[in-house]
C-alpha atoms as a PDB file:
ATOM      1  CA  UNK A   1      -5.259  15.203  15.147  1.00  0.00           C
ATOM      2  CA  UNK A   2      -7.321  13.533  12.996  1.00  0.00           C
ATOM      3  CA  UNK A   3      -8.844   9.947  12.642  1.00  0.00           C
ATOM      4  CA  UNK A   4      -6.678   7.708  10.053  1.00  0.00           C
ATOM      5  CA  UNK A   5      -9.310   5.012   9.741  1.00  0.00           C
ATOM      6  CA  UNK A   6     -11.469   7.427   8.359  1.00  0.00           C
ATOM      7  CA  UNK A   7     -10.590   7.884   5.142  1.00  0.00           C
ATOM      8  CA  UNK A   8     -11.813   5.930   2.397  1.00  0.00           C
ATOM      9  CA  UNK A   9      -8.207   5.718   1.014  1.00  0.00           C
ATOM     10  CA  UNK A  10      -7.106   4.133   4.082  1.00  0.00           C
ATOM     11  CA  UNK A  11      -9.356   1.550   4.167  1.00  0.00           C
ATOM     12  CA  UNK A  12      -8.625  -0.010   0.757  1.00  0.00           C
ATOM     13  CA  UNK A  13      -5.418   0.567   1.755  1.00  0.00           C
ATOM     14  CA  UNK A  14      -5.887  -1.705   4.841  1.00  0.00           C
ATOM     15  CA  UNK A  15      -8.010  -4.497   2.866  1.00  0.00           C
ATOM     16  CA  UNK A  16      -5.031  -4.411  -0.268  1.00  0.00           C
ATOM     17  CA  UNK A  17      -2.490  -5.112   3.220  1.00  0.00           C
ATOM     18  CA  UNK A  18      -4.283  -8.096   4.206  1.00  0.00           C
ATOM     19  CA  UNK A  19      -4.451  -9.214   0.432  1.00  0.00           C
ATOM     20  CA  UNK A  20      -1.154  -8.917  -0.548  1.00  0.00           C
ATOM     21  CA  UNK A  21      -0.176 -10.966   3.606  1.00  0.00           C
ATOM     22  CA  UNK A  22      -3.109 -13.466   2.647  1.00  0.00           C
ATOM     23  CA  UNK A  23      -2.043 -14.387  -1.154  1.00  0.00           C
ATOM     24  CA  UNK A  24       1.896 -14.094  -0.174  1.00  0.00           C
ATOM     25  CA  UNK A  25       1.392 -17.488   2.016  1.00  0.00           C
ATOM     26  CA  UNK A  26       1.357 -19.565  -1.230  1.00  0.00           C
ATOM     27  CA  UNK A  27       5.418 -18.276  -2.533  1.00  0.00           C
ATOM     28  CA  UNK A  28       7.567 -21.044  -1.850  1.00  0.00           C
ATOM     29  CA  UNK A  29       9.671 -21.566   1.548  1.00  0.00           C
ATOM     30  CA  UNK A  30      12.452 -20.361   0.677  1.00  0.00           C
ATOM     31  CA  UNK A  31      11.242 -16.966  -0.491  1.00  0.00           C
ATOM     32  CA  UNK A  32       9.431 -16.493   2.243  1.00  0.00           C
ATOM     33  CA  UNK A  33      12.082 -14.628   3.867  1.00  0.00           C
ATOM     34  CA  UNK A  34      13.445 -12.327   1.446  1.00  0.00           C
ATOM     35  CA  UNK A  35      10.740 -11.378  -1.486  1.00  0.00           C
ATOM     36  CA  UNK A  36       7.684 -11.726   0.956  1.00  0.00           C
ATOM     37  CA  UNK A  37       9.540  -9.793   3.532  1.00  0.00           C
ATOM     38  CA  UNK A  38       9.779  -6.936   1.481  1.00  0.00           C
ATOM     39  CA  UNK A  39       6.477  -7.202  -0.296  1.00  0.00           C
ATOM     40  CA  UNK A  40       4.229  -7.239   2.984  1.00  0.00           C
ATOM     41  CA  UNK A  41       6.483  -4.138   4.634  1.00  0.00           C
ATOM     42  CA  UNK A  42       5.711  -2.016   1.615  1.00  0.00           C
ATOM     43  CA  UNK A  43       1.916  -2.933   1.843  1.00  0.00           C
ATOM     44  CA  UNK A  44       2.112  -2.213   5.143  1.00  0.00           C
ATOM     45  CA  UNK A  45       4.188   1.204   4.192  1.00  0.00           C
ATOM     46  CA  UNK A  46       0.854   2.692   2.447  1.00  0.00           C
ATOM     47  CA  UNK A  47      -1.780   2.567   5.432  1.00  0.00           C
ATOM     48  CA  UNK A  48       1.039   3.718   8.077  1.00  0.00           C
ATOM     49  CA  UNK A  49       2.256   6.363   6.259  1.00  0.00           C
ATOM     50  CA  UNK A  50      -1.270   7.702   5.731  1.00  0.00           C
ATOM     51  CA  UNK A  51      -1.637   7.313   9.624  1.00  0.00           C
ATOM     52  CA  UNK A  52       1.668   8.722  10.758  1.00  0.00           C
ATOM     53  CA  UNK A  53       0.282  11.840   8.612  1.00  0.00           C
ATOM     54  CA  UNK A  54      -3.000  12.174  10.275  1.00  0.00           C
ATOM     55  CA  UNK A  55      -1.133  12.043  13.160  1.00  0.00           C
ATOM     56  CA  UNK A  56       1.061  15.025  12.090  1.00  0.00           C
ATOM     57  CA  UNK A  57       0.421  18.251  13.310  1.00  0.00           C
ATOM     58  CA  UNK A  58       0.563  20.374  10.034  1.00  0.00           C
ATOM     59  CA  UNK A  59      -0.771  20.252   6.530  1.00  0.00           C
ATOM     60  CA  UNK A  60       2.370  20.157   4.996  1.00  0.00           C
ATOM     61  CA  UNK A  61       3.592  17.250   7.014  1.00  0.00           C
ATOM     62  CA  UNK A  62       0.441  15.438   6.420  1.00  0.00           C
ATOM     63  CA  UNK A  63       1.161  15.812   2.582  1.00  0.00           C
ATOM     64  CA  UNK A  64       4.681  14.430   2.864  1.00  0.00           C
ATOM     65  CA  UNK A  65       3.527  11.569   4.662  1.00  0.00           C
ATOM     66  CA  UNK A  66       0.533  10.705   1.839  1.00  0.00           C
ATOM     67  CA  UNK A  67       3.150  11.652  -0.588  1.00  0.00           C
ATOM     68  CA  UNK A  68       5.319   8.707   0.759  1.00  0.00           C
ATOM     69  CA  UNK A  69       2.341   6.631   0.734  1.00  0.00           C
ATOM     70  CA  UNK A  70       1.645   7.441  -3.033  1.00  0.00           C
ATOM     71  CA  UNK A  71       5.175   6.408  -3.724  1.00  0.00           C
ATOM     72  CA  UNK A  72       4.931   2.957  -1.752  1.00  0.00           C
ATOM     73  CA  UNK A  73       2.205   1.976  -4.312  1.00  0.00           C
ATOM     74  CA  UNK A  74       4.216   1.948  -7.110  1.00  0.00           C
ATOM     75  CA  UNK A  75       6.937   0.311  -5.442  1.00  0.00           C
ATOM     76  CA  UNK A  76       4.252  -2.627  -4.396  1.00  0.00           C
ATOM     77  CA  UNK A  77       3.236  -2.578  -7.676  1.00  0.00           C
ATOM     78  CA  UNK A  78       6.693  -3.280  -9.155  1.00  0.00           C
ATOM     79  CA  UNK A  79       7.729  -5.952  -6.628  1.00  0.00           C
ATOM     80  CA  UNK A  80       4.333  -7.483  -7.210  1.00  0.00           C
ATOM     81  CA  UNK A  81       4.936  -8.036 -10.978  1.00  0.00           C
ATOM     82  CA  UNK A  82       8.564  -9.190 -10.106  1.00  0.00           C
ATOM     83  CA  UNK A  83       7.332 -11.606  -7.320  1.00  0.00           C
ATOM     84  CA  UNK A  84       4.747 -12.521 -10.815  1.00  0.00           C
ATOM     85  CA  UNK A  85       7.367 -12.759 -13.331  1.00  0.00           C
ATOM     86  CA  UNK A  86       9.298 -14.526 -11.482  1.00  0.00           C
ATOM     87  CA  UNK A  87       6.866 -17.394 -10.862  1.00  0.00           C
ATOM     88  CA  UNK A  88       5.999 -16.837  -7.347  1.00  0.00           C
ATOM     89  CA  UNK A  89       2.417 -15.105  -7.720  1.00  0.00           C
ATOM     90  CA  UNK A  90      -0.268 -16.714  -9.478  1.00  0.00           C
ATOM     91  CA  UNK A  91      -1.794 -14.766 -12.574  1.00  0.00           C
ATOM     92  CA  UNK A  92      -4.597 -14.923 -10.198  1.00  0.00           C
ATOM     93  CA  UNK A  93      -3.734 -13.175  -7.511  1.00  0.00           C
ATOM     94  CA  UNK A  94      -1.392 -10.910  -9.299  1.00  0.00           C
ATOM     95  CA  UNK A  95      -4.337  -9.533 -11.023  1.00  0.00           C
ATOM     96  CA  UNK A  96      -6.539  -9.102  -8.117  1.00  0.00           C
ATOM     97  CA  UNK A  97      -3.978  -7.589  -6.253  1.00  0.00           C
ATOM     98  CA  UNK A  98      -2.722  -5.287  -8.832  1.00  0.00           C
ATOM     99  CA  UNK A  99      -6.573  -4.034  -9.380  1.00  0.00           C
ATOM    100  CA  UNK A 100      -6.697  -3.326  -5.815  1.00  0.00           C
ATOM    101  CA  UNK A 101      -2.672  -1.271  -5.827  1.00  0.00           C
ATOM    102  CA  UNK A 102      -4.241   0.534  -9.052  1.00  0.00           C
ATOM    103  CA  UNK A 103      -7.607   1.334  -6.698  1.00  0.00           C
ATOM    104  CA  UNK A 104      -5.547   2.706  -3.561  1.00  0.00           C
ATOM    105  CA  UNK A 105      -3.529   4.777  -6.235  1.00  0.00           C
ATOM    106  CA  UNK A 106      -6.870   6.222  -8.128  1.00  0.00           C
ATOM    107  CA  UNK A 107      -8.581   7.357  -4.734  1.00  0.00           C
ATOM    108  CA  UNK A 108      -8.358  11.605  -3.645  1.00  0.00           C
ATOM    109  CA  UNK A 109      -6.172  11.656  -0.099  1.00  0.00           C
ATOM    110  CA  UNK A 110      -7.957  12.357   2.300  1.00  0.00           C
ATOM    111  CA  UNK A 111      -8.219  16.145   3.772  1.00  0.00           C
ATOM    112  CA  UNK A 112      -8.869  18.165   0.779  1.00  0.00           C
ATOM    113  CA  UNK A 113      -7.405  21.377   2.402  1.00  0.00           C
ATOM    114  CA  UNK A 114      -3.534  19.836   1.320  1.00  0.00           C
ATOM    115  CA  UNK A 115      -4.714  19.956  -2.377  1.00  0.00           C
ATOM    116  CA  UNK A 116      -4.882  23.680  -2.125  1.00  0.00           C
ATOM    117  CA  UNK A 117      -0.939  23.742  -1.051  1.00  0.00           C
END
């Protein structure tokens, strides 16, 4: 088994999560339920589905589980620029938090042994 919090990908991972919670405060009452909703859970998707794979027991479920995290960032990135476009997210705060999606998405997963397949 190995540690989740180890990797470096995991971390800014962890730090974009509490971002994206922390500048989602300011979107008006009643989007707080639906848009934010969905925003922080697919945060949150990208550091647990790294974990749930170091928890894993093989190399190939490992890389299914960072391949699902992969995926989640471009699906915060989208609902990001919609939660933007439509007014909700500051240009701000949709920059900083893009920069940091963009970051997560740029960093090697961790365990190099899956990139030899």
């Amino acid at each position: 088994m190995r540690n989740f919090k180890e990797p470096k990908v995991w971390q800014k991972a962890h730090q974009l999560v509490l971002a994206v919670h922390r500048d989602l405060s300011a979107f008006p009452a009643s989007k707080r339920l639906g848009l934010t909703a969905h925003l922080r859970k697919t945060g949150r998707s990208i550091p647990s589905n790294i974990a749930e794979g170091c928890g894993r027991q093989s190399e190939r479920e490992l890389a299914r589980f960072l391949g699902i995290a992969a995926g989640s960032t471009s699906e915060l990135e989208y609902q990001l620029l919609l939660a933007h476009d439509l007014g909700y997210l500051p240009d701000n705060s949709f920059q900083l938090l893009t920069e940091q999606v963009g970051d997560v998405r740029r960093m090697p997963m961790p365990f190099s042994a899956i990139s030899r397949g």
